[in-house]
C-alpha atoms as a PDB file:
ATOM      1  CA  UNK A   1     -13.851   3.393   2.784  1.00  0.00           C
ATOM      2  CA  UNK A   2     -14.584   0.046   4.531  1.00  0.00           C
ATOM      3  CA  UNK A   3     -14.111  -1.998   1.505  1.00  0.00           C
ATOM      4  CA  UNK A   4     -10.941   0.066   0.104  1.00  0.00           C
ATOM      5  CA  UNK A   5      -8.953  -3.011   0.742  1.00  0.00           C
ATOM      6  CA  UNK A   6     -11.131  -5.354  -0.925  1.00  0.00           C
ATOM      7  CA  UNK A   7     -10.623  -3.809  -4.740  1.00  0.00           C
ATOM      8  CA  UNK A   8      -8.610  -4.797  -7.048  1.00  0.00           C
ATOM      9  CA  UNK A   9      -6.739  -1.348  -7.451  1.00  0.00           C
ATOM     10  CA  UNK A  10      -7.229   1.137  -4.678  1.00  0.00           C
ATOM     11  CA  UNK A  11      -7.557   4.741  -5.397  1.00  0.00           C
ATOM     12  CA  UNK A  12      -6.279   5.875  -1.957  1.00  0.00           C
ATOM     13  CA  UNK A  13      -3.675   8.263  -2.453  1.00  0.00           C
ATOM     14  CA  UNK A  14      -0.095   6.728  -1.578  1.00  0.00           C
ATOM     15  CA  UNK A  15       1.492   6.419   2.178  1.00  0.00           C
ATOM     16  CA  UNK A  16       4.375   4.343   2.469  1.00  0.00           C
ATOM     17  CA  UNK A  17       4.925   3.694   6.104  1.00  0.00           C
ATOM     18  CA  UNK A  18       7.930   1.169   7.017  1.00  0.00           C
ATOM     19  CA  UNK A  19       6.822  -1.387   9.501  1.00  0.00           C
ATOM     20  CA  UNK A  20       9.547  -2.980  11.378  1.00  0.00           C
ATOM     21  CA  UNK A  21       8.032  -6.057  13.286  1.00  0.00           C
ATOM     22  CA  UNK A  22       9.169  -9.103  15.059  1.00  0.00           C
ATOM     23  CA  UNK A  23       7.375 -11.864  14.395  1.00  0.00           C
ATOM     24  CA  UNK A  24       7.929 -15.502  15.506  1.00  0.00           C
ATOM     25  CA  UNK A  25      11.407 -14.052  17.352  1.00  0.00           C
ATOM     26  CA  UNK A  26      12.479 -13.062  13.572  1.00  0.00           C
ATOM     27  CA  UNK A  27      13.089  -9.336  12.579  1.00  0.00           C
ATOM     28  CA  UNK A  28      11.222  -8.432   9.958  1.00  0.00           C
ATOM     29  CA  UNK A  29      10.643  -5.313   7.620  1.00  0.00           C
ATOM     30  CA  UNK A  30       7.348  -4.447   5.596  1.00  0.00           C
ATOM     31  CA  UNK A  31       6.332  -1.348   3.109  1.00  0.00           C
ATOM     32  CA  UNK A  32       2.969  -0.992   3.794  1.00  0.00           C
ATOM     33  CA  UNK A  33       0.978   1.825   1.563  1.00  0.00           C
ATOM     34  CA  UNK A  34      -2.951   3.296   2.043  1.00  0.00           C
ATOM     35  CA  UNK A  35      -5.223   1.490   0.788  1.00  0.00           C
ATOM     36  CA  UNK A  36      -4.471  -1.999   1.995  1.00  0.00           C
ATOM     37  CA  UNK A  37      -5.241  -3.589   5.106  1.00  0.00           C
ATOM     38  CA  UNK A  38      -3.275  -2.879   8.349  1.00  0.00           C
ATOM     39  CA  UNK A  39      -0.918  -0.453   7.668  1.00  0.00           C
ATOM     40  CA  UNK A  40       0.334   1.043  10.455  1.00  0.00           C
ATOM     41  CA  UNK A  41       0.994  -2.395  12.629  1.00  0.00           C
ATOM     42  CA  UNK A  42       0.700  -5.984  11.833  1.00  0.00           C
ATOM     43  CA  UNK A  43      -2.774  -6.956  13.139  1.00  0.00           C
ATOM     44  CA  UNK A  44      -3.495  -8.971  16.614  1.00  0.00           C
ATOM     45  CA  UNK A  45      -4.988 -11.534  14.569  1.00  0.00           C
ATOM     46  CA  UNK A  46      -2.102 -12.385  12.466  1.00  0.00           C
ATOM     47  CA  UNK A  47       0.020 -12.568  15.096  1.00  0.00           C
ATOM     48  CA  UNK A  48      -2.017 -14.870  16.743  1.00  0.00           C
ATOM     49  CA  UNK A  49      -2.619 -17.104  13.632  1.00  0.00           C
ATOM     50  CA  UNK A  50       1.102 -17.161  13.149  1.00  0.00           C
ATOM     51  CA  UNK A  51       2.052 -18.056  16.654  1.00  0.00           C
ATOM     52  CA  UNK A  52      -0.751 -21.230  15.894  1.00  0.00           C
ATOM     53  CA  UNK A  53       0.768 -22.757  13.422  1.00  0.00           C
ATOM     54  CA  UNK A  54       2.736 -25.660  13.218  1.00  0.00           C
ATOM     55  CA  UNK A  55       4.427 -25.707   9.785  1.00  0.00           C
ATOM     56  CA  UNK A  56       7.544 -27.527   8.966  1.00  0.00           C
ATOM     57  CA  UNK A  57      10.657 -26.709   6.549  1.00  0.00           C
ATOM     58  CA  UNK A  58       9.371 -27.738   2.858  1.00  0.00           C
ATOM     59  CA  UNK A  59       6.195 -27.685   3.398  1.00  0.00           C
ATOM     60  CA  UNK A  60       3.442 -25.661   1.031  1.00  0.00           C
ATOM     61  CA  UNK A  61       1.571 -23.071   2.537  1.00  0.00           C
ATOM     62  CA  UNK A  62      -1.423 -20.780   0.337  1.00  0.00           C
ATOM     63  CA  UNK A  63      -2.064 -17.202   2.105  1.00  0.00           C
ATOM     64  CA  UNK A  64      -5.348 -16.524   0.983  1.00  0.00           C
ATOM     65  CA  UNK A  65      -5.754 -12.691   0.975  1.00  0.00           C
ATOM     66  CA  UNK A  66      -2.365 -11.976   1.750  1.00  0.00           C
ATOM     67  CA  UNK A  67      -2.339  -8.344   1.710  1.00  0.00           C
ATOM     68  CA  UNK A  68       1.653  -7.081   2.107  1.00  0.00           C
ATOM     69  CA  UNK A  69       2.473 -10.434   3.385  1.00  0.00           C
ATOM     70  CA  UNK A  70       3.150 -10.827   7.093  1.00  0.00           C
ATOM     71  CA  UNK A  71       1.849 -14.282   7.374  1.00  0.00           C
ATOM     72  CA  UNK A  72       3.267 -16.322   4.305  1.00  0.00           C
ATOM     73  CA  UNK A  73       7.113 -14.151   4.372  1.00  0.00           C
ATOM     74  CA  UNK A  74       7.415 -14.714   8.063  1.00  0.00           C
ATOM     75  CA  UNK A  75       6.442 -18.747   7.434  1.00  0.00           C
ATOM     76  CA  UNK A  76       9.303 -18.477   4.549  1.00  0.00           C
ATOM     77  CA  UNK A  77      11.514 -16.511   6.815  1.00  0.00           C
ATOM     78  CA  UNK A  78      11.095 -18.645  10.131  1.00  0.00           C
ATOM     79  CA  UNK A  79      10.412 -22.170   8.521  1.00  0.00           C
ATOM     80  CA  UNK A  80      11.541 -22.776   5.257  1.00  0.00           C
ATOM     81  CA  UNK A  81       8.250 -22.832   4.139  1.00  0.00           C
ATOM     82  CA  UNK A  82       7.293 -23.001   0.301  1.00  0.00           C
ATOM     83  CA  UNK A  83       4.329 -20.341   0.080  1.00  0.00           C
ATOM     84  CA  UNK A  84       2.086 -19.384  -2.251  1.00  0.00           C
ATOM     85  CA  UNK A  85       0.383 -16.000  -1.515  1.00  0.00           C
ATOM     86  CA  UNK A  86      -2.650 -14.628  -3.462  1.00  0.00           C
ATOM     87  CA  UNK A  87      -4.865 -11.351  -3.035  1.00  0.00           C
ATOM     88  CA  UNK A  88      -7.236  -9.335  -5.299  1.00  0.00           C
ATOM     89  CA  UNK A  89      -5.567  -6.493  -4.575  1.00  0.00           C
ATOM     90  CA  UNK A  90      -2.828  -5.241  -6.629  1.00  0.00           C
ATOM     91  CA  UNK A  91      -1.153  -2.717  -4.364  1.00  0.00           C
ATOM     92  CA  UNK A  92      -0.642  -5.174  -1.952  1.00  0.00           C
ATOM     93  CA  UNK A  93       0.793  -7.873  -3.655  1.00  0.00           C
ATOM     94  CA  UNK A  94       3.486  -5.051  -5.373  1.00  0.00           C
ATOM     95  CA  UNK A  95       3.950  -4.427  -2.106  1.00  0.00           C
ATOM     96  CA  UNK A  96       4.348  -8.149  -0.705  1.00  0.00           C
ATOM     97  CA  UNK A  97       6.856  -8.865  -4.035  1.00  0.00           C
ATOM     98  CA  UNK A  98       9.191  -5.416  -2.352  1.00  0.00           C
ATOM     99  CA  UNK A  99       8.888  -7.562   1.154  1.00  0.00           C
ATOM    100  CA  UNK A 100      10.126 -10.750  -0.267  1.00  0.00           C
ATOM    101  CA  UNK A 101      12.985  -9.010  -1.426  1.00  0.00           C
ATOM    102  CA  UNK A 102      13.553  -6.455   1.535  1.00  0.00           C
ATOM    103  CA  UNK A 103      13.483  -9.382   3.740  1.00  0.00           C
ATOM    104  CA  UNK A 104      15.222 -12.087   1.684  1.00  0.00           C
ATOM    105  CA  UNK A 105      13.036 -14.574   0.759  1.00  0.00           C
ATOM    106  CA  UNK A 106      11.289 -16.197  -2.411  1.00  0.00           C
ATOM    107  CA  UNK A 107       7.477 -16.857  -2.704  1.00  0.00           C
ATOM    108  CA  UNK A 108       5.362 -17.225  -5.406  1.00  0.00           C
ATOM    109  CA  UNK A 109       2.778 -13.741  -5.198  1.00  0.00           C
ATOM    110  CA  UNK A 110      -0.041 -13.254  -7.628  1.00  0.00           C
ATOM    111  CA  UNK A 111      -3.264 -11.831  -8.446  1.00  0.00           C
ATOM    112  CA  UNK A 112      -6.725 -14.201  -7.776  1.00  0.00           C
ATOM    113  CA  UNK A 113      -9.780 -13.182  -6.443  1.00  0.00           C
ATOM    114  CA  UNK A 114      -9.693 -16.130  -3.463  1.00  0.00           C
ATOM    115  CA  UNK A 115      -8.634 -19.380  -5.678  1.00  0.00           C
ATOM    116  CA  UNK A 116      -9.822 -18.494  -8.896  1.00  0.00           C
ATOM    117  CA  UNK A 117      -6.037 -18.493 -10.255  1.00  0.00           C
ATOM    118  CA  UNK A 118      -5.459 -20.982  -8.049  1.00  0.00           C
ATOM    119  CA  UNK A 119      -3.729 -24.341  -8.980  1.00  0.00           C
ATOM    120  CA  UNK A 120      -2.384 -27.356  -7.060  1.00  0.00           C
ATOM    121  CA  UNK A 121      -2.558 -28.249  -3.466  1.00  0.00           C
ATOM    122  CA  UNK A 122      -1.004 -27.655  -0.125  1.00  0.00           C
ATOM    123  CA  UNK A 123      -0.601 -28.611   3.436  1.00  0.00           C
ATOM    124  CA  UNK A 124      -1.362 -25.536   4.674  1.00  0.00           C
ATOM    125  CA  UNK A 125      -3.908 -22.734   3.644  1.00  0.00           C
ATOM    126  CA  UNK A 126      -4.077 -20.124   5.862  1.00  0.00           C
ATOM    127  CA  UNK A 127      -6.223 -16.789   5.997  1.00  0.00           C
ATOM    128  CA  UNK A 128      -6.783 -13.931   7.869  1.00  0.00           C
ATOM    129  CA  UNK A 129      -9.950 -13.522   5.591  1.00  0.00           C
ATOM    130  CA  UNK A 130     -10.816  -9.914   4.047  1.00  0.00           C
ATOM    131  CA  UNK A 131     -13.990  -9.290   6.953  1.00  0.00           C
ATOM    132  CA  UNK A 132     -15.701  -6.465   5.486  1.00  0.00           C
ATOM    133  CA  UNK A 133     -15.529  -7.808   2.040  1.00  0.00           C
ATOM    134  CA  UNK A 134     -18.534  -9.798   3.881  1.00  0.00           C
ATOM    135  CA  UNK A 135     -19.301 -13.424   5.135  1.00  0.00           C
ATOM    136  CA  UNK A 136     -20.159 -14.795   1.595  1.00  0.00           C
ATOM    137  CA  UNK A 137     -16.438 -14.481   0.917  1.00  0.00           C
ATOM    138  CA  UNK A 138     -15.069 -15.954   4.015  1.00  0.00           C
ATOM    139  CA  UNK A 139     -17.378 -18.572   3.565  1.00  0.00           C
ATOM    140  CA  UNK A 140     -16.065 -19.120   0.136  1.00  0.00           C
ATOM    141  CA  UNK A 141     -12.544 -19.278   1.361  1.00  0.00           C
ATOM    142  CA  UNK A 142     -13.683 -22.270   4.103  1.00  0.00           C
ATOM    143  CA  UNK A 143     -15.670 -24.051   0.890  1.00  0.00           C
ATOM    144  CA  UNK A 144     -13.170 -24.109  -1.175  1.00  0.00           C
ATOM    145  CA  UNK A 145     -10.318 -24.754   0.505  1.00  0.00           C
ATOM    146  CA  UNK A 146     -11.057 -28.368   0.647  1.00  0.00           C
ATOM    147  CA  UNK A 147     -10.263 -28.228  -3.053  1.00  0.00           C
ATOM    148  CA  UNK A 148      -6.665 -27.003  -2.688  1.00  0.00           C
ATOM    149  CA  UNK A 149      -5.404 -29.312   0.306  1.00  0.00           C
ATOM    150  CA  UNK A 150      -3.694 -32.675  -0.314  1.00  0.00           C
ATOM    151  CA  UNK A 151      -4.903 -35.216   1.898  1.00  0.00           C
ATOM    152  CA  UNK A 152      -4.048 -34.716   6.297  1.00  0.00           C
ATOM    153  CA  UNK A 153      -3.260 -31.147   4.983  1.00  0.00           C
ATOM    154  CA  UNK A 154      -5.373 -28.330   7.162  1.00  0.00           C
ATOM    155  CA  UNK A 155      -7.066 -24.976   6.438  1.00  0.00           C
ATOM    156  CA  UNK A 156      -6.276 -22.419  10.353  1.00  0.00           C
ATOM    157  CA  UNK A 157      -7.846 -19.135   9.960  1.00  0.00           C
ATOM    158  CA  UNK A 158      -8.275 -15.988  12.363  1.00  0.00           C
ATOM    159  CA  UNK A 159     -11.713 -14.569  12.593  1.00  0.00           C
ATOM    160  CA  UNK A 160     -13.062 -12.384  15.338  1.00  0.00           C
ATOM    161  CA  UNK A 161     -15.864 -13.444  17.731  1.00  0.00           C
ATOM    162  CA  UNK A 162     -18.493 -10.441  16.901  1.00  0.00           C
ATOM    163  CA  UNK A 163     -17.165 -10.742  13.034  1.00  0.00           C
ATOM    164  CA  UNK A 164     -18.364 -14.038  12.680  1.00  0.00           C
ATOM    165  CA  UNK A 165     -16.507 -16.866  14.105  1.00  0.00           C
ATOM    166  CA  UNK A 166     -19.264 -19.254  15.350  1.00  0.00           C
ATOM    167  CA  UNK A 167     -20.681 -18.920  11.830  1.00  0.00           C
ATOM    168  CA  UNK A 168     -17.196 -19.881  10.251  1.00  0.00           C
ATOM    169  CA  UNK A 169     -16.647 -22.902  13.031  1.00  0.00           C
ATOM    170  CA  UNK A 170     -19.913 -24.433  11.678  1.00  0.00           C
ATOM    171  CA  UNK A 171     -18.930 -23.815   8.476  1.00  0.00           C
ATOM    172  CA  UNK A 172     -15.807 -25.545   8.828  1.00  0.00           C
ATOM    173  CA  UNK A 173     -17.074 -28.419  10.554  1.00  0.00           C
ATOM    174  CA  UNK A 174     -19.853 -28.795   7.789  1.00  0.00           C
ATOM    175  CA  UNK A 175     -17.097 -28.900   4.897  1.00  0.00           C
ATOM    176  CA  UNK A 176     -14.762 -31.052   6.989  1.00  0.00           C
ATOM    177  CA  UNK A 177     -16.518 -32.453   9.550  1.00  0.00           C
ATOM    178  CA  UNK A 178     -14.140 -31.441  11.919  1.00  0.00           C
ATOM    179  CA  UNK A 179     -12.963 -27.912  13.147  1.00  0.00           C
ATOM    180  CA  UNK A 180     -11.024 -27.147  16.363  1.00  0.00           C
ATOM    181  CA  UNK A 181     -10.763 -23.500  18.340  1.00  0.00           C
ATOM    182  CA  UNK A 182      -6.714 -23.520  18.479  1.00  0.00           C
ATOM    183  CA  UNK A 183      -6.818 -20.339  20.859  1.00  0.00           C
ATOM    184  CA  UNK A 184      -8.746 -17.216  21.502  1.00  0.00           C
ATOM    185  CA  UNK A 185      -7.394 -14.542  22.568  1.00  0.00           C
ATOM    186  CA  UNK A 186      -8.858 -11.195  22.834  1.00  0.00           C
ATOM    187  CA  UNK A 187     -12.183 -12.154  20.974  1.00  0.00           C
ATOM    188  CA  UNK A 188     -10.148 -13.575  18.482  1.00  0.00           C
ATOM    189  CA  UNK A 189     -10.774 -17.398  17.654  1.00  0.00           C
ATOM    190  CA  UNK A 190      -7.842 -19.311  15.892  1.00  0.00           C
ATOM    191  CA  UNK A 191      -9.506 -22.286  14.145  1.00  0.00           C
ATOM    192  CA  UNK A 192      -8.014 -25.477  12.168  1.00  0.00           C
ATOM    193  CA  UNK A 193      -9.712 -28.070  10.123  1.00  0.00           C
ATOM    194  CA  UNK A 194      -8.149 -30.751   9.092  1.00  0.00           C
ATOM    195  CA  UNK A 195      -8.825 -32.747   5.143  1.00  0.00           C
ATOM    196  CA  UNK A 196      -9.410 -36.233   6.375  1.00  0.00           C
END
């Protein structure tokens, strides 16, 4: 049940809820469904990460697991953003193309398993990284990311104390040698690293 999230196509049995959400002092509207992560609120820790970011108009942003896509359609929304959101899971990016639209914005929403459809790079890629899918894949998501960035561009990601986010600062610091704790909040740890 854990895991459901994590799959490419969920068997959970449908649940459309409508979320209706302000985020970064913008109204916002999401069709959430069983099956993918958060579904009956927008997390703490993604309202956190978005509240951390400093993003400007133009700018390219990759949501790595974006599930329905809170973080990347508020960026769009809010800043003028140019986002590129990617998750393994189909239901959820059907689900984030129906939130571009109900909420009147363009992004570019496809399937990869992390980066593996992946191309280009970005000033910003942000994640509120798939937990339970383990810490092999959040690591992954720190390793790679390097890989995706253009040059001063930064990877910020939300991670829970007791989920792992000492593990992921030294990570971090390892592939950049350099990772900051933006905020925490509530156990939550915000942290940025920056491509030098």
């Amino acid at each position: 049940m854990s895991k459901m999230y994590y799959a490419e196509n969920p068997d959970a049995a449908h649940d459309i809820h409508e979320l209706r959400v302000e985020l970064l002092g913008q109204k916002m509207t999401f069709l959430t469904d069983a099956g993918v992560f958060s579904k009956k609120m927008v997390d703490f820790g993604s309202q956190l990460l978005l509240k951390c970011l400093e993003v400007n108009k133009g700018e390219t942003v990759l949501d790595v697991g974006c599930g329905y896509g809170p973080l990347g359609l508020s960026l769009v929304k809010v800043y003028g953003v140019q986002a590129t959101m990617v998750d393994i899971n189909n239901r959820a990016l059907d689900l984030a193309r129906q939130n571009a639209e109900r909420n009147q914005v363009s992004a570019t929403i496809f399937q990869s398993n992390i980066y593996e459809q992946v191309e280009g790079k970005f000033d910003h890629v942000i994640s509120n990284p798939p937990i339970r899918a383990g810490k092999q894949v959040v690591h992954e998501i720190i390793e790679k990311s390097r890989d995706f960035l253009k040059d001063g561009g930064d990877l910020i990601i939300v991670i829970q104390k007791k989920q792992g986010a000492p593990s992921a600062k030294s990570k971090m610091e390892d592939v950049f040698g350099n990772c900051e704790i933006v905020k925490k909040d509530k156990g939550y740890y915000i942290l940025r690293s920056v491509k030098e």
